[in-house]
Protein backbone atom coordinates (compact mmCIF):
# COMPACT_ATOMS: atom_id res chain seq x y z
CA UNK A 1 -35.61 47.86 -68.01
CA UNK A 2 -36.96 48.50 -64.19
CA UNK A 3 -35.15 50.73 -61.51
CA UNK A 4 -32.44 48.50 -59.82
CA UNK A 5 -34.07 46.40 -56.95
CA UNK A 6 -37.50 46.38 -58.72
CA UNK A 7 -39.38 43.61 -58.89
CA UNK A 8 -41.24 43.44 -62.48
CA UNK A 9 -44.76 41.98 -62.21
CA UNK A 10 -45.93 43.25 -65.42
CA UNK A 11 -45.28 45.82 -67.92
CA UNK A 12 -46.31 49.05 -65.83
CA UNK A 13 -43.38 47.91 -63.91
CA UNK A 14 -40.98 48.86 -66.62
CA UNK A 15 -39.29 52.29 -66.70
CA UNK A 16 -39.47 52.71 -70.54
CA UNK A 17 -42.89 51.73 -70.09
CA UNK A 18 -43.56 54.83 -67.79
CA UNK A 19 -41.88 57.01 -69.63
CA UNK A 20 -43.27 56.60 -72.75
CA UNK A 21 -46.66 57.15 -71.13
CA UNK A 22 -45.65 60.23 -69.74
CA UNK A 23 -44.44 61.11 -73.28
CA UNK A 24 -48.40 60.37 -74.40
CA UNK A 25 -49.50 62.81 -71.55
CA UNK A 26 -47.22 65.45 -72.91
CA UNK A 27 -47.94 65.05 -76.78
CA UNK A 28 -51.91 65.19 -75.89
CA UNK A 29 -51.05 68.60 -73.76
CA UNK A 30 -48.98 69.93 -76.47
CA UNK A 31 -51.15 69.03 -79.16
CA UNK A 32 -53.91 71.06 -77.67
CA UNK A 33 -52.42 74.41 -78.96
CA UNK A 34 -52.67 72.82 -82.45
CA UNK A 35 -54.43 75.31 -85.06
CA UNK A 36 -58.02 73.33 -84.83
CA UNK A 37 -57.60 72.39 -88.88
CA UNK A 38 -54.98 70.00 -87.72
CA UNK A 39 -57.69 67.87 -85.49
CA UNK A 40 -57.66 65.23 -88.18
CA UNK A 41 -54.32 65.33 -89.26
CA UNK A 42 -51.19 66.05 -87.40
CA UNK A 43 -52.67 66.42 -84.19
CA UNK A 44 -54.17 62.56 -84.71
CA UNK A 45 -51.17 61.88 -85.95
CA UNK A 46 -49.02 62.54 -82.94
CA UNK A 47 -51.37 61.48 -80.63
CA UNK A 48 -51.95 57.87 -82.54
CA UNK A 49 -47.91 57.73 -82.62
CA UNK A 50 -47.38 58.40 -78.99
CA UNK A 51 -50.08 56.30 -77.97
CA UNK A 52 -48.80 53.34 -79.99
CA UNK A 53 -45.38 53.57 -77.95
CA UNK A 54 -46.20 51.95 -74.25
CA UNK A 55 -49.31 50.21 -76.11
CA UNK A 56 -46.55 48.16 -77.95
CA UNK A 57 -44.56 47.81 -74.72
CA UNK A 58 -47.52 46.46 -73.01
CA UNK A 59 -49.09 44.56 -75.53
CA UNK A 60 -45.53 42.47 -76.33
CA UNK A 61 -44.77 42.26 -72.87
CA UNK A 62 -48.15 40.71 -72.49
CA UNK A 63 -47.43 38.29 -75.30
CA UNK A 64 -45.96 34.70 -74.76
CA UNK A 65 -42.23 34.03 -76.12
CA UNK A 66 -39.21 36.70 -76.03
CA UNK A 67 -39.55 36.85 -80.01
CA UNK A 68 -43.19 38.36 -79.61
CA UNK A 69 -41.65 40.90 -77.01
CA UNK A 70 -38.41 41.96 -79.34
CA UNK A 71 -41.37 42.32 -82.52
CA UNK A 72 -43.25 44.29 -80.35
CA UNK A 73 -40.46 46.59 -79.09
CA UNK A 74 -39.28 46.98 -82.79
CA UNK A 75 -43.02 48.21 -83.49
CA UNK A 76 -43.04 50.86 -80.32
CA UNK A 77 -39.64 52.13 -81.83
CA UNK A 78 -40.92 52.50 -85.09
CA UNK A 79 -44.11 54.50 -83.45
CA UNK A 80 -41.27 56.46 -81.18
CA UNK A 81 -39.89 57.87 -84.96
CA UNK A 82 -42.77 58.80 -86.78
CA UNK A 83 -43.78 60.69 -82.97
CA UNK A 84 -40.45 62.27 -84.41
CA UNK A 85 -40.77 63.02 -87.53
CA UNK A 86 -44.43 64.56 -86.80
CA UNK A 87 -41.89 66.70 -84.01
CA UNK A 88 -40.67 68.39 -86.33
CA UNK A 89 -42.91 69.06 -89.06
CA UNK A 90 -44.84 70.52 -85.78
CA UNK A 91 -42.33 72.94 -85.10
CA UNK A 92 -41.50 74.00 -88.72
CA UNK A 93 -45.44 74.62 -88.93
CA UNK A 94 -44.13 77.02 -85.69
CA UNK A 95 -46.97 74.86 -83.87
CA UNK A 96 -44.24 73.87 -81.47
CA UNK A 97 -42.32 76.32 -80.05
CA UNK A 98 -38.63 75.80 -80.06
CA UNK A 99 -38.86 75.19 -75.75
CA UNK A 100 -41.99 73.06 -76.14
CA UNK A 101 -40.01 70.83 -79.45
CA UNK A 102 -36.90 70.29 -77.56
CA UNK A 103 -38.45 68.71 -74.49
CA UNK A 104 -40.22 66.40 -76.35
CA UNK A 105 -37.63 65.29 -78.35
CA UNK A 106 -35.83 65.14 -74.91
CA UNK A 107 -38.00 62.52 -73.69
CA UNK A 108 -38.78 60.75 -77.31
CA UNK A 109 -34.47 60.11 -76.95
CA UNK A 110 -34.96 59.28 -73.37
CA UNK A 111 -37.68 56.40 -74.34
CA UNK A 112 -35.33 55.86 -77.55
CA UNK A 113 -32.37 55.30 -74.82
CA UNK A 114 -34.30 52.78 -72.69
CA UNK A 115 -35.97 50.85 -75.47
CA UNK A 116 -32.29 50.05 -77.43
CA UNK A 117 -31.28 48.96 -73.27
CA UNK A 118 -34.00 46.62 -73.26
CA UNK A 119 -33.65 45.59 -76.74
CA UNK A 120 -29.48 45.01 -75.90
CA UNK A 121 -30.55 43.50 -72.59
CA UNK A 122 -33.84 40.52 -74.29
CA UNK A 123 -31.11 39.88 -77.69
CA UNK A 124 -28.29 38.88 -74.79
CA UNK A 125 -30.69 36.51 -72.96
CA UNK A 126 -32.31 35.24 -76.11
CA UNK A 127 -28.69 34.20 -77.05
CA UNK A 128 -27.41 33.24 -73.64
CA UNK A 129 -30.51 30.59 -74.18
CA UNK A 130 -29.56 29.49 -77.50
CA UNK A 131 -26.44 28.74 -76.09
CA UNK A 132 -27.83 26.95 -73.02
CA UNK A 133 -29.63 24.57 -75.01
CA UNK A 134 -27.25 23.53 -77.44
């Protein structure tokens, strides 16, 4: 969720959150090579997926109740496949070079990674209170 020791204030405090921005930063410098046909399509694409990642992150993290956050989290992950998908299509295109396609799908399974932590980590304390209250 947040480095050990870190106090979270809000969501730019969380690690996934981070990374998936700097996952946005690198789709929008990749996508810049795109052939210029592509502005509409893949290249919005990617960018819209990317962008919908930490956007989701932030925007359930901003939202009252722990059911709102887990929707929300489910949403970002959904966004972090289609960013995928769009991967790889990229590099079949060869608009991706092999190099450039494996470190983004290095950091799409790094966000992937931290998302199904948090994910294991919200389910556990939205069942720890079910229990409590019973």
């Amino acid at each position: 969720m947040a480095p050990r020791g870190t106090v979270i204030r809000d969501f730019k405090d969380l690690e996934v959150w981070q990374r998936a921005v700097e996952l946005v930063v690198e789709s929008y410098r990749i996508t810049k090579s795109f052939p210029s046909e592509e502005r509409y399509g893949l290249i919005a694409q990617v960018r819209r997926a990317a962008v919908s990642v930490p956007s989701n992150i932030a925007e359930g993290r901003g939202r009252f109740g722990l059911r709102s956050f887990l929707y929300h989290l489910s949403v970002s992950s959904g966004s972090l496949m289609e960013l995928e998908t769009q991967l790889v299509i990229a590099e079949r295109l060869q608009y991706l070079t092999p190099a450039d396609a494996q470190a983004l799908m290095e950091r799409t399974a790094e966000v992937r990674r931290l998302l199904a932590g948090m994910v294991r980590a919200l389910r556990a304390k939205q069942r720890r209170a079910v229990t409590d209250s019973q």
